[in-house]
PDBML (XML) file of the C-alpha atoms, coordinates in Angstrom:
<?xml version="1.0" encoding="UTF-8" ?>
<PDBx:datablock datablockName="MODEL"
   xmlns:PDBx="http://pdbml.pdb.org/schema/pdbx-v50.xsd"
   xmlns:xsi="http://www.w3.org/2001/XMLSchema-instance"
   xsi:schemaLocation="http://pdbml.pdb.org/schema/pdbx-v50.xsd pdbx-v50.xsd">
   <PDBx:atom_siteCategory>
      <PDBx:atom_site id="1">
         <PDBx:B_iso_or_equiv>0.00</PDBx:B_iso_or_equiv>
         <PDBx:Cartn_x>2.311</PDBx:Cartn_x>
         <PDBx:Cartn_y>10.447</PDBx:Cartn_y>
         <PDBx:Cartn_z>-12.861</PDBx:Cartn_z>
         <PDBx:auth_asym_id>A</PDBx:auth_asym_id>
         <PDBx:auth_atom_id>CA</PDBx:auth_atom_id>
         <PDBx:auth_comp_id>UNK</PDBx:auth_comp_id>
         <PDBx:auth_seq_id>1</PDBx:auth_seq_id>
         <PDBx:group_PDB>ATOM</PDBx:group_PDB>
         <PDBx:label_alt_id xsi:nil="true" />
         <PDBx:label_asym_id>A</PDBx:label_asym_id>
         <PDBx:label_atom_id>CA</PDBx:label_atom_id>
         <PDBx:label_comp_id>UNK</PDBx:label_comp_id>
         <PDBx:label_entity_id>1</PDBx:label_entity_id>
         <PDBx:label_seq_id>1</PDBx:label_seq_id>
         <PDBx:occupancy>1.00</PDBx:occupancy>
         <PDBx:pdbx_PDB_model_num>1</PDBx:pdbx_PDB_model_num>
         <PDBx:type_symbol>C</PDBx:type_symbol>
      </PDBx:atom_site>
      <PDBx:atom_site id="2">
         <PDBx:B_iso_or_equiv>0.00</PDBx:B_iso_or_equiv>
         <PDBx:Cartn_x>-0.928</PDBx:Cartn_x>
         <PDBx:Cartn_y>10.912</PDBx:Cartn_y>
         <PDBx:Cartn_z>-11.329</PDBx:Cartn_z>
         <PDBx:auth_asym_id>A</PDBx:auth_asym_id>
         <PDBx:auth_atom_id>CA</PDBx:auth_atom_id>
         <PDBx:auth_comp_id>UNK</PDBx:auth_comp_id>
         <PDBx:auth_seq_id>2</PDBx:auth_seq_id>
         <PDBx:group_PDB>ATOM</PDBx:group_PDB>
         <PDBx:label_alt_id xsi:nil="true" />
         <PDBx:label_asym_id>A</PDBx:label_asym_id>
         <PDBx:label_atom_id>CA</PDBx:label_atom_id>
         <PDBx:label_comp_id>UNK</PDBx:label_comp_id>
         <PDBx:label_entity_id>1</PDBx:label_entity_id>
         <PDBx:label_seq_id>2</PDBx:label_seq_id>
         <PDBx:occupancy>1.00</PDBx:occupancy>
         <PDBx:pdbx_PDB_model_num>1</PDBx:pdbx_PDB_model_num>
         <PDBx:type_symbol>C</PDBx:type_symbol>
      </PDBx:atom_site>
      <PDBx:atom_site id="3">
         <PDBx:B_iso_or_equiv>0.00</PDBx:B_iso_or_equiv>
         <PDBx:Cartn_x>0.101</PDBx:Cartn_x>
         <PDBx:Cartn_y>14.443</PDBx:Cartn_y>
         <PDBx:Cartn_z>-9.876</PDBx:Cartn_z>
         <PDBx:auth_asym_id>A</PDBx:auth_asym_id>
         <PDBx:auth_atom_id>CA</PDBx:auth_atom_id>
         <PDBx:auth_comp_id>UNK</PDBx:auth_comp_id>
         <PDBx:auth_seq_id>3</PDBx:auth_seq_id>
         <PDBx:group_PDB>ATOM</PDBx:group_PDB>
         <PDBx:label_alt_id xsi:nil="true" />
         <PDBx:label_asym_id>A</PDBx:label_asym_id>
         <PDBx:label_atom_id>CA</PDBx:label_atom_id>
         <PDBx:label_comp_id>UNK</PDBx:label_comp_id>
         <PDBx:label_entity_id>1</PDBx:label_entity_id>
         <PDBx:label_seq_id>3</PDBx:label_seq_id>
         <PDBx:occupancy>1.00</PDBx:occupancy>
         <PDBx:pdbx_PDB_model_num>1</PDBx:pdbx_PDB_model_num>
         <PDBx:type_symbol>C</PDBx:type_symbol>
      </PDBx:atom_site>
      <PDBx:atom_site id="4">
         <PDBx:B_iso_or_equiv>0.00</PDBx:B_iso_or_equiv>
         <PDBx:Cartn_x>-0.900</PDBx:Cartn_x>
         <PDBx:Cartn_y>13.558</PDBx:Cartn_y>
         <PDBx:Cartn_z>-6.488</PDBx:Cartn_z>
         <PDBx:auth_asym_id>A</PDBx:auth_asym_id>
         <PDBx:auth_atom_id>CA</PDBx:auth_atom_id>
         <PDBx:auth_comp_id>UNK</PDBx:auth_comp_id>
         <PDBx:auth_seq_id>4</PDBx:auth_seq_id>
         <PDBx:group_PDB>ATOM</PDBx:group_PDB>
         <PDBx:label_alt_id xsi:nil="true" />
         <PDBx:label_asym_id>A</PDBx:label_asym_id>
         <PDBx:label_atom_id>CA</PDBx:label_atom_id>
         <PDBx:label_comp_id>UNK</PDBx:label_comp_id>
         <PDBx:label_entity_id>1</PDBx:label_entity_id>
         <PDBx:label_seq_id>4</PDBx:label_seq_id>
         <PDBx:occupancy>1.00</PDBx:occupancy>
         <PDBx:pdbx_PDB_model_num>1</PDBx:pdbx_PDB_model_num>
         <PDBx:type_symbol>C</PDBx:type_symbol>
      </PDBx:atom_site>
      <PDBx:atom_site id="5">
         <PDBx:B_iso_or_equiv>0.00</PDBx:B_iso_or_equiv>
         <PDBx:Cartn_x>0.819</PDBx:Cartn_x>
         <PDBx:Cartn_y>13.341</PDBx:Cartn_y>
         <PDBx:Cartn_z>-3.028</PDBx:Cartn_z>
         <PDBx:auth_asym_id>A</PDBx:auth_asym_id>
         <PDBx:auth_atom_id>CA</PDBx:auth_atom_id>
         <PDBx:auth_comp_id>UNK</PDBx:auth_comp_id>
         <PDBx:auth_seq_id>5</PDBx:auth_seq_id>
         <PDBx:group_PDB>ATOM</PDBx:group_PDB>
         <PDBx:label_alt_id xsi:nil="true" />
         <PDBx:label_asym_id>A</PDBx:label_asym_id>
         <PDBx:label_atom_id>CA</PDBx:label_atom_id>
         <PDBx:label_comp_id>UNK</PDBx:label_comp_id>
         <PDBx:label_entity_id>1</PDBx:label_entity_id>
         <PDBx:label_seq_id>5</PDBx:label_seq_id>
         <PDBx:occupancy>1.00</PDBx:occupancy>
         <PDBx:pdbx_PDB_model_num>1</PDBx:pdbx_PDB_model_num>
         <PDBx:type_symbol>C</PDBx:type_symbol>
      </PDBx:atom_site>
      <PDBx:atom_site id="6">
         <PDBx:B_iso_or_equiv>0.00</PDBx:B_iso_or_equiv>
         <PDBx:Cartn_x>0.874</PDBx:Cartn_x>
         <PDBx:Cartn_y>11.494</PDBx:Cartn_y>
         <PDBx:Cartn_z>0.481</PDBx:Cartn_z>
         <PDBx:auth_asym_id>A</PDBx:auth_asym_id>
         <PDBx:auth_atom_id>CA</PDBx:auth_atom_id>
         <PDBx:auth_comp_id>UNK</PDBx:auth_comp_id>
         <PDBx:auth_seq_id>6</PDBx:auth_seq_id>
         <PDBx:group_PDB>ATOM</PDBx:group_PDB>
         <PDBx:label_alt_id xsi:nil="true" />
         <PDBx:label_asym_id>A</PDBx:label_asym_id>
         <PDBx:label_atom_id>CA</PDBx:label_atom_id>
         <PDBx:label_comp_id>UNK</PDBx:label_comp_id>
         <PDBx:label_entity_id>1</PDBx:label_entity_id>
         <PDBx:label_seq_id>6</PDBx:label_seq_id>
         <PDBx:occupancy>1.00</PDBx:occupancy>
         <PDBx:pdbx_PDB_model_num>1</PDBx:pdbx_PDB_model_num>
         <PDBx:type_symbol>C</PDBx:type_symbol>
      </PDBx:atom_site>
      <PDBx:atom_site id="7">
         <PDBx:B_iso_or_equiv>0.00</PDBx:B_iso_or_equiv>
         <PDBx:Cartn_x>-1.255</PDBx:Cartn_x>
         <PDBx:Cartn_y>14.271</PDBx:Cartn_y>
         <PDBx:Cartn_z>1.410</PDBx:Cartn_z>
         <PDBx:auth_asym_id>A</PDBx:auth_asym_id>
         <PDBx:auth_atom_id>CA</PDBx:auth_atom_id>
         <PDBx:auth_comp_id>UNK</PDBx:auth_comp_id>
         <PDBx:auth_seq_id>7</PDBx:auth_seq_id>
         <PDBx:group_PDB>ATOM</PDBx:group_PDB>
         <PDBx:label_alt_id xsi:nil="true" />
         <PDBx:label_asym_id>A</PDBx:label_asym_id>
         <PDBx:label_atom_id>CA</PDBx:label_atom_id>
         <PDBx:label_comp_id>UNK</PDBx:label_comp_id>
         <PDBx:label_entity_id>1</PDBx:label_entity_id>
         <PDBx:label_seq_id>7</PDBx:label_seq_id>
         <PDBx:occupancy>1.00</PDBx:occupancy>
         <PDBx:pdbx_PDB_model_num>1</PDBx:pdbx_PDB_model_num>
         <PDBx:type_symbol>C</PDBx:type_symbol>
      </PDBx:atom_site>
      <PDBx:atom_site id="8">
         <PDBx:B_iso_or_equiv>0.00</PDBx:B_iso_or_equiv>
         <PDBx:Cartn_x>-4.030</PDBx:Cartn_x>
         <PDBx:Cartn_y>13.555</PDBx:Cartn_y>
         <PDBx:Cartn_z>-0.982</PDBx:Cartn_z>
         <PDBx:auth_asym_id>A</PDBx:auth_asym_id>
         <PDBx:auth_atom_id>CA</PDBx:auth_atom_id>
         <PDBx:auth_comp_id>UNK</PDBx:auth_comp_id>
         <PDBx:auth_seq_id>8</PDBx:auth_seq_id>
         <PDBx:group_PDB>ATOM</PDBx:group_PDB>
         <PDBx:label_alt_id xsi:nil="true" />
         <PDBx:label_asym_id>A</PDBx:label_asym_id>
         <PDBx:label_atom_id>CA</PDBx:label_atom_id>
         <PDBx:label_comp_id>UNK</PDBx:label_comp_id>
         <PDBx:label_entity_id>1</PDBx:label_entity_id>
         <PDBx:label_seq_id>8</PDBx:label_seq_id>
         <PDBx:occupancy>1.00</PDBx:occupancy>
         <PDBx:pdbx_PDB_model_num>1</PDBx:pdbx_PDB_model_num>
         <PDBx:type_symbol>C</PDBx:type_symbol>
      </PDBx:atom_site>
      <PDBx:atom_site id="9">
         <PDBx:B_iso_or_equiv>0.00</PDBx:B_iso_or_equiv>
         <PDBx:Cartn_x>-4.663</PDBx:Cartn_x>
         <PDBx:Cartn_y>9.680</PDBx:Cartn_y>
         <PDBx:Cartn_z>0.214</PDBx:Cartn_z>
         <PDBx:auth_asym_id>A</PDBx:auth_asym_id>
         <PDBx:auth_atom_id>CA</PDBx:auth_atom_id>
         <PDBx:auth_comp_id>UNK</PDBx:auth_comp_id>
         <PDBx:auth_seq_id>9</PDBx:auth_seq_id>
         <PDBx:group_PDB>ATOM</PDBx:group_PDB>
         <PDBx:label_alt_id xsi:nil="true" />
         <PDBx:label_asym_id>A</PDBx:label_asym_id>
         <PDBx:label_atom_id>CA</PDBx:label_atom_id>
         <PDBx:label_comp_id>UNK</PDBx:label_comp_id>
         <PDBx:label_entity_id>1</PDBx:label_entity_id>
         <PDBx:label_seq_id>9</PDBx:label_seq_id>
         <PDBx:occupancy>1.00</PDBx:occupancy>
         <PDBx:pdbx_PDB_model_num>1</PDBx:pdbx_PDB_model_num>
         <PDBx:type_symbol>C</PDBx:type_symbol>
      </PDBx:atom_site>
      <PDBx:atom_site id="10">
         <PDBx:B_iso_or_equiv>0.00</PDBx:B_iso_or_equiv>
         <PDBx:Cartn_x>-7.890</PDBx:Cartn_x>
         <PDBx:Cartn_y>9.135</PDBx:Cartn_y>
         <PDBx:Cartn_z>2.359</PDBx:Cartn_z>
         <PDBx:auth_asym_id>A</PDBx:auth_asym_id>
         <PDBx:auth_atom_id>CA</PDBx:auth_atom_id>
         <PDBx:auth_comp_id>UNK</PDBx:auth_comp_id>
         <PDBx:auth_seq_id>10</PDBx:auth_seq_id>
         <PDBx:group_PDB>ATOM</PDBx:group_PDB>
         <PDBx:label_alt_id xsi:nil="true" />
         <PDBx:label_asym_id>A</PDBx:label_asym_id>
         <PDBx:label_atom_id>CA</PDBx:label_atom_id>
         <PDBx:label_comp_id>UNK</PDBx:label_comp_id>
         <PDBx:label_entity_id>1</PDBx:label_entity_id>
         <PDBx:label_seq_id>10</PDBx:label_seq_id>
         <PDBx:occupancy>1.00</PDBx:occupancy>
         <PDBx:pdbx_PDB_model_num>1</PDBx:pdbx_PDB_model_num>
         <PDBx:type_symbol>C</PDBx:type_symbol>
      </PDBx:atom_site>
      <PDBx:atom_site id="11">
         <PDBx:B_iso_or_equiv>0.00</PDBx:B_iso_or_equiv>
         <PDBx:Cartn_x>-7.415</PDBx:Cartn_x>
         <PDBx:Cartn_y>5.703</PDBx:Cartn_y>
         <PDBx:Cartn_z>2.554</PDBx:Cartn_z>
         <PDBx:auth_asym_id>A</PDBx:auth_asym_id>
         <PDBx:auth_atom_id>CA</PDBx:auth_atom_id>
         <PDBx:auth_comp_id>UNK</PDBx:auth_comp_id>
         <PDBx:auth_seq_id>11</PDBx:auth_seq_id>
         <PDBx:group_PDB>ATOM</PDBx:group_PDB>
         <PDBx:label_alt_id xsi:nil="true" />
         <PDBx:label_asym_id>A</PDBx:label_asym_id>
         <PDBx:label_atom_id>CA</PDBx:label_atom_id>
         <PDBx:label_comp_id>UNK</PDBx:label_comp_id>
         <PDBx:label_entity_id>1</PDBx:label_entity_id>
         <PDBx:label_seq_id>11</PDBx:label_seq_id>
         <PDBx:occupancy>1.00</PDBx:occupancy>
         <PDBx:pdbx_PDB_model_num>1</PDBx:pdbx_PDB_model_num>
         <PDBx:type_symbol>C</PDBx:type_symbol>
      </PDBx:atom_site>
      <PDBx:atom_site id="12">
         <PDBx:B_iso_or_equiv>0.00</PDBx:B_iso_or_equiv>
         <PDBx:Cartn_x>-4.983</PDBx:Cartn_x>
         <PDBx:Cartn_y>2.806</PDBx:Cartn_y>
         <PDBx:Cartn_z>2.453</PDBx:Cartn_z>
         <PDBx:auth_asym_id>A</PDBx:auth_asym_id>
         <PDBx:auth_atom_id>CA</PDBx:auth_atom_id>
         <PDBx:auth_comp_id>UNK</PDBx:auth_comp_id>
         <PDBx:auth_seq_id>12</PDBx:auth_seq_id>
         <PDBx:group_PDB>ATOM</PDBx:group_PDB>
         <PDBx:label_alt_id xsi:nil="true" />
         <PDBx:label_asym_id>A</PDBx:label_asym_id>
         <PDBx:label_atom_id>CA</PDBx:label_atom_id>
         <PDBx:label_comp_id>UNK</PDBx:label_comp_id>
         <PDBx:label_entity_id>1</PDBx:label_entity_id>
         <PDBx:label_seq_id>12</PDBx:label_seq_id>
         <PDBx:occupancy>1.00</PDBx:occupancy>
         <PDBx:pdbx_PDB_model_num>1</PDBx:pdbx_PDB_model_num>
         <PDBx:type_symbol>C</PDBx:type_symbol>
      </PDBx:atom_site>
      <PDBx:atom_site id="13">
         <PDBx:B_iso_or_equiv>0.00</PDBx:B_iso_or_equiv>
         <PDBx:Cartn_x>-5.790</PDBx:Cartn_x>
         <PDBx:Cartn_y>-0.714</PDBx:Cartn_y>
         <PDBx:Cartn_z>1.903</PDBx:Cartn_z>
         <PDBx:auth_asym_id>A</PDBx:auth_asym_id>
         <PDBx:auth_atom_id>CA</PDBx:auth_atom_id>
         <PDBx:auth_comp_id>UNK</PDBx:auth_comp_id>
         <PDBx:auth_seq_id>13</PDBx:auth_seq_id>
         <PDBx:group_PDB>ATOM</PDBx:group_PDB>
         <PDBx:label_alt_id xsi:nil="true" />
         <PDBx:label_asym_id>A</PDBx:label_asym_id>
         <PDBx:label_atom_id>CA</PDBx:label_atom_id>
         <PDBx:label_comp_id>UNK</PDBx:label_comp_id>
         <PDBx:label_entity_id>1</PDBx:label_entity_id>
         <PDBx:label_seq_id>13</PDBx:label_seq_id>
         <PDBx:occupancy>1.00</PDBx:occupancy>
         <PDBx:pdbx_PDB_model_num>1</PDBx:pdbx_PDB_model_num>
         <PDBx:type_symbol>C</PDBx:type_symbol>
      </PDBx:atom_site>
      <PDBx:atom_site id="14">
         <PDBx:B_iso_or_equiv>0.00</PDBx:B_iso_or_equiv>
         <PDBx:Cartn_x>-2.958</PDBx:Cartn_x>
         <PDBx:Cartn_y>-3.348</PDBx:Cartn_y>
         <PDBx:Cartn_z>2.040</PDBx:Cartn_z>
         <PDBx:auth_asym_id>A</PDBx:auth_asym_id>
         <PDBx:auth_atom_id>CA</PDBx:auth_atom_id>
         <PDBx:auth_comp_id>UNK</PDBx:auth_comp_id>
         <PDBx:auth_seq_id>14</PDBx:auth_seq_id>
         <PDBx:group_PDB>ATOM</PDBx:group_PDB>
         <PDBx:label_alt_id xsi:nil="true" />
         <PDBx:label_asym_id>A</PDBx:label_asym_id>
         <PDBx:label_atom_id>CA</PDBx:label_atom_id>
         <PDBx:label_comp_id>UNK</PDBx:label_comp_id>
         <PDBx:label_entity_id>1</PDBx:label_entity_id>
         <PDBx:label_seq_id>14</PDBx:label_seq_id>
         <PDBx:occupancy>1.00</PDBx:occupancy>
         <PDBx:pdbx_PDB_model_num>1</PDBx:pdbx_PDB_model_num>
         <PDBx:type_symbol>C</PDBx:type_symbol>
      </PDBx:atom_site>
      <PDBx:atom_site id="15">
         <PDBx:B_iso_or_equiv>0.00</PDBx:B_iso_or_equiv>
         <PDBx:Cartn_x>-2.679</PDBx:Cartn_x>
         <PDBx:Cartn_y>-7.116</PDBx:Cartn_y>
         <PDBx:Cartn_z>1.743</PDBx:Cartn_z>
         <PDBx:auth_asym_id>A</PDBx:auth_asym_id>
         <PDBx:auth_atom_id>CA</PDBx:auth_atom_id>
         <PDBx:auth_comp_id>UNK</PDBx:auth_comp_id>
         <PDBx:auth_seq_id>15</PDBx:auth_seq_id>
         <PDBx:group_PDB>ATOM</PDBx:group_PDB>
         <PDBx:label_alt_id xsi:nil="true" />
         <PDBx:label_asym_id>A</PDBx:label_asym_id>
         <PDBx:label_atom_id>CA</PDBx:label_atom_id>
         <PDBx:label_comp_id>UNK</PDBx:label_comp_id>
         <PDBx:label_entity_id>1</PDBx:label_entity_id>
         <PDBx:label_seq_id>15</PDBx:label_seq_id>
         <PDBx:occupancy>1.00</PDBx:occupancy>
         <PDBx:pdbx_PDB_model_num>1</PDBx:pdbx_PDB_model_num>
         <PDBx:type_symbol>C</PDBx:type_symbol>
      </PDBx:atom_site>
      <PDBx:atom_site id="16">
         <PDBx:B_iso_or_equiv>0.00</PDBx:B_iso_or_equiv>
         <PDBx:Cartn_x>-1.487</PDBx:Cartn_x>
         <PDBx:Cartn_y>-8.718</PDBx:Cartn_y>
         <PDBx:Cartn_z>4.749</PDBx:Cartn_z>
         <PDBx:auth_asym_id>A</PDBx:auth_asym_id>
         <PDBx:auth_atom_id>CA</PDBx:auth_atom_id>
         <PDBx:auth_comp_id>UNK</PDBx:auth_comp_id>
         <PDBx:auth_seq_id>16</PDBx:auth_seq_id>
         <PDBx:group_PDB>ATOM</PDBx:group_PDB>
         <PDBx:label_alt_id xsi:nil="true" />
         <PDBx:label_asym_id>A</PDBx:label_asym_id>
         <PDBx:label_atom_id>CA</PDBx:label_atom_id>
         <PDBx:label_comp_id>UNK</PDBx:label_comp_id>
         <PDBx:label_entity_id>1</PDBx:label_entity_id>
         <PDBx:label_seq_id>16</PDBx:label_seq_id>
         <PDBx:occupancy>1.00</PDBx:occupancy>
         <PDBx:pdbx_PDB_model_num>1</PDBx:pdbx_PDB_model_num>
         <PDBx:type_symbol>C</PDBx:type_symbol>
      </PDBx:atom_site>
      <PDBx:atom_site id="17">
         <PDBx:B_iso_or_equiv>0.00</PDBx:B_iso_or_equiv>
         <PDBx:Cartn_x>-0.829</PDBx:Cartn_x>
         <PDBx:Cartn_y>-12.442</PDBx:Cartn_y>
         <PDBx:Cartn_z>2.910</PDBx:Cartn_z>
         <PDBx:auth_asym_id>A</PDBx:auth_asym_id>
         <PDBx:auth_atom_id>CA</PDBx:auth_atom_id>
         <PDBx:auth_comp_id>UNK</PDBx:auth_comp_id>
         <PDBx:auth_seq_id>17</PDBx:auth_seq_id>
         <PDBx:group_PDB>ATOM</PDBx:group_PDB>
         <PDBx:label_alt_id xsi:nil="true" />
         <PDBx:label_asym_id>A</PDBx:label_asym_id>
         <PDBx:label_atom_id>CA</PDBx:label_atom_id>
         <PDBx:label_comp_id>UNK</PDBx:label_comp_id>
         <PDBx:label_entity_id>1</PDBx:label_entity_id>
         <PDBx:label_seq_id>17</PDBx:label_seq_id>
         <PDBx:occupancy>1.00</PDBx:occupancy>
         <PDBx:pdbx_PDB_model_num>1</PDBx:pdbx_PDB_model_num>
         <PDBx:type_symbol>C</PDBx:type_symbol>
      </PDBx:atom_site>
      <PDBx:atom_site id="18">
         <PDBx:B_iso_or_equiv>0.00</PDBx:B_iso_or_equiv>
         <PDBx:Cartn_x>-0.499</PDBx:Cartn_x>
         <PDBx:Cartn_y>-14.998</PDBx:Cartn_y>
         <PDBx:Cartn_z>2.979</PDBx:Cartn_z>
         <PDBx:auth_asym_id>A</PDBx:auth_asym_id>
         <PDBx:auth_atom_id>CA</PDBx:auth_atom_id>
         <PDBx:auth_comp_id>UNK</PDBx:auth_comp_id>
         <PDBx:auth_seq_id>18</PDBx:auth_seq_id>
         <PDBx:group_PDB>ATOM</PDBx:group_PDB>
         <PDBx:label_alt_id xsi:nil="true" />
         <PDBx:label_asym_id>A</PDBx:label_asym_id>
         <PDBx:label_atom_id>CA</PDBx:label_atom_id>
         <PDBx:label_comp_id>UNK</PDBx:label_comp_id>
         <PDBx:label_entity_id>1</PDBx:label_entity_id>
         <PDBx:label_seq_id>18</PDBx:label_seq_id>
         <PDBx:occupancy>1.00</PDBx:occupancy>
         <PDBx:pdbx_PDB_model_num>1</PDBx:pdbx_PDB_model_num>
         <PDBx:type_symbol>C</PDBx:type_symbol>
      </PDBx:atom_site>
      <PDBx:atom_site id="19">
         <PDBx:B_iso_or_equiv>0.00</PDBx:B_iso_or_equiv>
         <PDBx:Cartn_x>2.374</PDBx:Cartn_x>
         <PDBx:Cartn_y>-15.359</PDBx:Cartn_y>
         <PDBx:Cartn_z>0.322</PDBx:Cartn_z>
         <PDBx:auth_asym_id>A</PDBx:auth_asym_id>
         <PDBx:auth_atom_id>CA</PDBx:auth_atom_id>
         <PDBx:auth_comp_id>UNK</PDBx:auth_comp_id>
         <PDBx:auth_seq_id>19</PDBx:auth_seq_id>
         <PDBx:group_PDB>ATOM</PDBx:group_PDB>
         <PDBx:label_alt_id xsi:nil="true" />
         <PDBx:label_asym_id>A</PDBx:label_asym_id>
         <PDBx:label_atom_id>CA</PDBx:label_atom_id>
         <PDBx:label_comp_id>UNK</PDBx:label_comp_id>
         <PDBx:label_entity_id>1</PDBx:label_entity_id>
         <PDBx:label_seq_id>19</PDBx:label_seq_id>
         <PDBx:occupancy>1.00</PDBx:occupancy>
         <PDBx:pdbx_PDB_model_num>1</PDBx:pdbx_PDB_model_num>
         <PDBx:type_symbol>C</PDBx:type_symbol>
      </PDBx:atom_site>
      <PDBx:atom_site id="20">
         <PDBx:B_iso_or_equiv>0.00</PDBx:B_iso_or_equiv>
         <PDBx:Cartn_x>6.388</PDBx:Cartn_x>
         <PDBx:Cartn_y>-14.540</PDBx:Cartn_y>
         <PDBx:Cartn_z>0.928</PDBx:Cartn_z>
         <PDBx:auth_asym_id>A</PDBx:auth_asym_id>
         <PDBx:auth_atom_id>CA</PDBx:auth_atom_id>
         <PDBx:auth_comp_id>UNK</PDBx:auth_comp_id>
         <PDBx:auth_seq_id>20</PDBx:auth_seq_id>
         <PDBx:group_PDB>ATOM</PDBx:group_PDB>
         <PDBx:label_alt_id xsi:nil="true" />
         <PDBx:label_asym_id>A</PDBx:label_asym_id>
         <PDBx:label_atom_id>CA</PDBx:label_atom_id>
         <PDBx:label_comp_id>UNK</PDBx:label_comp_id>
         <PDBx:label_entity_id>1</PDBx:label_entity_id>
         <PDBx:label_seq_id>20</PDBx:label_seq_id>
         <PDBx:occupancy>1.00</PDBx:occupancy>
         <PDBx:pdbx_PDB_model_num>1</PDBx:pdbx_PDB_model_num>
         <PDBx:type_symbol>C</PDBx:type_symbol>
      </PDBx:atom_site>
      <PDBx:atom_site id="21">
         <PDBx:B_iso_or_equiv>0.00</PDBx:B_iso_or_equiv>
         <PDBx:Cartn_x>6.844</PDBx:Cartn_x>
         <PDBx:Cartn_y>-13.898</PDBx:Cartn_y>
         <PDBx:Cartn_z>4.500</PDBx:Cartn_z>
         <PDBx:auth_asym_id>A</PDBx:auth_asym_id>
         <PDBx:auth_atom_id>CA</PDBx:auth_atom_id>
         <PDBx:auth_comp_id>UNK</PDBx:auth_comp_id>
         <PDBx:auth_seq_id>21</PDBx:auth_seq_id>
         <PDBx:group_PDB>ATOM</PDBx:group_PDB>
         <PDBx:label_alt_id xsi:nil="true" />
         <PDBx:label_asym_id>A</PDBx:label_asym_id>
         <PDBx:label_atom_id>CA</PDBx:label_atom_id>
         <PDBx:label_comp_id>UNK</PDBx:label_comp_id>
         <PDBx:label_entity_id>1</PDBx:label_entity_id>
         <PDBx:label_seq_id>21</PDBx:label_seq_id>
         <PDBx:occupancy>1.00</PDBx:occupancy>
         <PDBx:pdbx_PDB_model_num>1</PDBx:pdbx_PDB_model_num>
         <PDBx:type_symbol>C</PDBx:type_symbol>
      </PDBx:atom_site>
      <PDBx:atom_site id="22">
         <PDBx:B_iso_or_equiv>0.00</PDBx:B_iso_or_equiv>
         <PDBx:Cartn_x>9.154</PDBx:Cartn_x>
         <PDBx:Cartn_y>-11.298</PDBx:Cartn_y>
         <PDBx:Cartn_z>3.143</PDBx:Cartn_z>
         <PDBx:auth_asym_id>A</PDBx:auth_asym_id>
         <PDBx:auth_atom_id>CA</PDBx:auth_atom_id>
         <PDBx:auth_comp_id>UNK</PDBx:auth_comp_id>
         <PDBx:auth_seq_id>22</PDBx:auth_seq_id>
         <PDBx:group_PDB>ATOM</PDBx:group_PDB>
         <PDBx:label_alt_id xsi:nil="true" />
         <PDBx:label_asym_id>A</PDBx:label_asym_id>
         <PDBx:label_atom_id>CA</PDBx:label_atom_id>
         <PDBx:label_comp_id>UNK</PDBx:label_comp_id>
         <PDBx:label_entity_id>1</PDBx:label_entity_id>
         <PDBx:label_seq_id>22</PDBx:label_seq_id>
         <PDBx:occupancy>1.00</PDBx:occupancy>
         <PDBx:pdbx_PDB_model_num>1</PDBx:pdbx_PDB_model_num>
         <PDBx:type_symbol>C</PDBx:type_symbol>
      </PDBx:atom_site>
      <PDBx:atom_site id="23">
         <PDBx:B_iso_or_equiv>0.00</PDBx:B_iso_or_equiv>
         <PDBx:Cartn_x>6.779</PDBx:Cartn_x>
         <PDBx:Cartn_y>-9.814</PDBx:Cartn_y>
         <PDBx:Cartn_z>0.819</PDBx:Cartn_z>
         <PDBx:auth_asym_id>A</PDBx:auth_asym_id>
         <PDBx:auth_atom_id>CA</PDBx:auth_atom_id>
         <PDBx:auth_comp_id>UNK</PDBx:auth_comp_id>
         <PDBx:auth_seq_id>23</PDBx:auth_seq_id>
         <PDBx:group_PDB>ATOM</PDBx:group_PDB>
         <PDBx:label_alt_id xsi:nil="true" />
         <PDBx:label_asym_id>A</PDBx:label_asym_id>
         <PDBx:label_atom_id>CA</PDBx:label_atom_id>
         <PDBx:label_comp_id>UNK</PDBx:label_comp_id>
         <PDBx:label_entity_id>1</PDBx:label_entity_id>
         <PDBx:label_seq_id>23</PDBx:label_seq_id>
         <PDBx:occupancy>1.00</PDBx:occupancy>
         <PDBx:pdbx_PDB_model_num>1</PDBx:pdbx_PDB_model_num>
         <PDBx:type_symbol>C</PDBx:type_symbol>
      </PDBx:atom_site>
      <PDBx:atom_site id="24">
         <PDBx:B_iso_or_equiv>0.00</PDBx:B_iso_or_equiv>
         <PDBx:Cartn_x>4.309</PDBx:Cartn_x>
         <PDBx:Cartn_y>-9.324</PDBx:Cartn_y>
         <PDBx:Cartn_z>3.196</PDBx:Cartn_z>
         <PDBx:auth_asym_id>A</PDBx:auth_asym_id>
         <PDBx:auth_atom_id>CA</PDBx:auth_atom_id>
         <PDBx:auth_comp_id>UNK</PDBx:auth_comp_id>
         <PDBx:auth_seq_id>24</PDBx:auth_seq_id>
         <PDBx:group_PDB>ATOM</PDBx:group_PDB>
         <PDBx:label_alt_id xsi:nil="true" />
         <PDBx:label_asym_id>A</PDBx:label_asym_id>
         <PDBx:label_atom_id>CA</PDBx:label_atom_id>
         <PDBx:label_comp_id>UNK</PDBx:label_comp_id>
         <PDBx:label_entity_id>1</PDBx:label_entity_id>
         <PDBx:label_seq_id>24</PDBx:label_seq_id>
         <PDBx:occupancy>1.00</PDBx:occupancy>
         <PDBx:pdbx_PDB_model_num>1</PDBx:pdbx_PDB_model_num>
         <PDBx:type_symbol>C</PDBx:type_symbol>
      </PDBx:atom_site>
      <PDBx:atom_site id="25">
         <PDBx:B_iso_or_equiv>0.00</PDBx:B_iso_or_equiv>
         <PDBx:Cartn_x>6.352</PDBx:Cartn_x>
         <PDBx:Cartn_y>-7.776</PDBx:Cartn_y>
         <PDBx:Cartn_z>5.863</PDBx:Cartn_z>
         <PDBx:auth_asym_id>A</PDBx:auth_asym_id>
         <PDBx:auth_atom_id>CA</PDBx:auth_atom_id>
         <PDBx:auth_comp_id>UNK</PDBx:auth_comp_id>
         <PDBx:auth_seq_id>25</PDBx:auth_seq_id>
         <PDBx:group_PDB>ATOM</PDBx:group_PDB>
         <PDBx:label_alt_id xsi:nil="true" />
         <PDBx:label_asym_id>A</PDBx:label_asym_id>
         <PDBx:label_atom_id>CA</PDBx:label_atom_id>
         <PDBx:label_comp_id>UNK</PDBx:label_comp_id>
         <PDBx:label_entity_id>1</PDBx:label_entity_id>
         <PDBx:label_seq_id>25</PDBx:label_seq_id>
         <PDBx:occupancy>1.00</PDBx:occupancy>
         <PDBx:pdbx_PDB_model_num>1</PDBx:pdbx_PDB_model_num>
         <PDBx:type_symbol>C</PDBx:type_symbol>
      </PDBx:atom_site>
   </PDBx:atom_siteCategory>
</PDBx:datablock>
């Protein structure tokens, strides 16, 4: 939708919890 790819990302910022130990994993 946003006509981008992997390629494009800089950076990455992900939640590591706490919540579902299977959610965060």
């Amino acid at each position: 939708w946003s006509g981008k790819s992997l390629e494009d990302i800089d950076n990455v910022i992900v939640s590591v919890g706490p919540g579902s130990f299977t959610g965060v994993r």
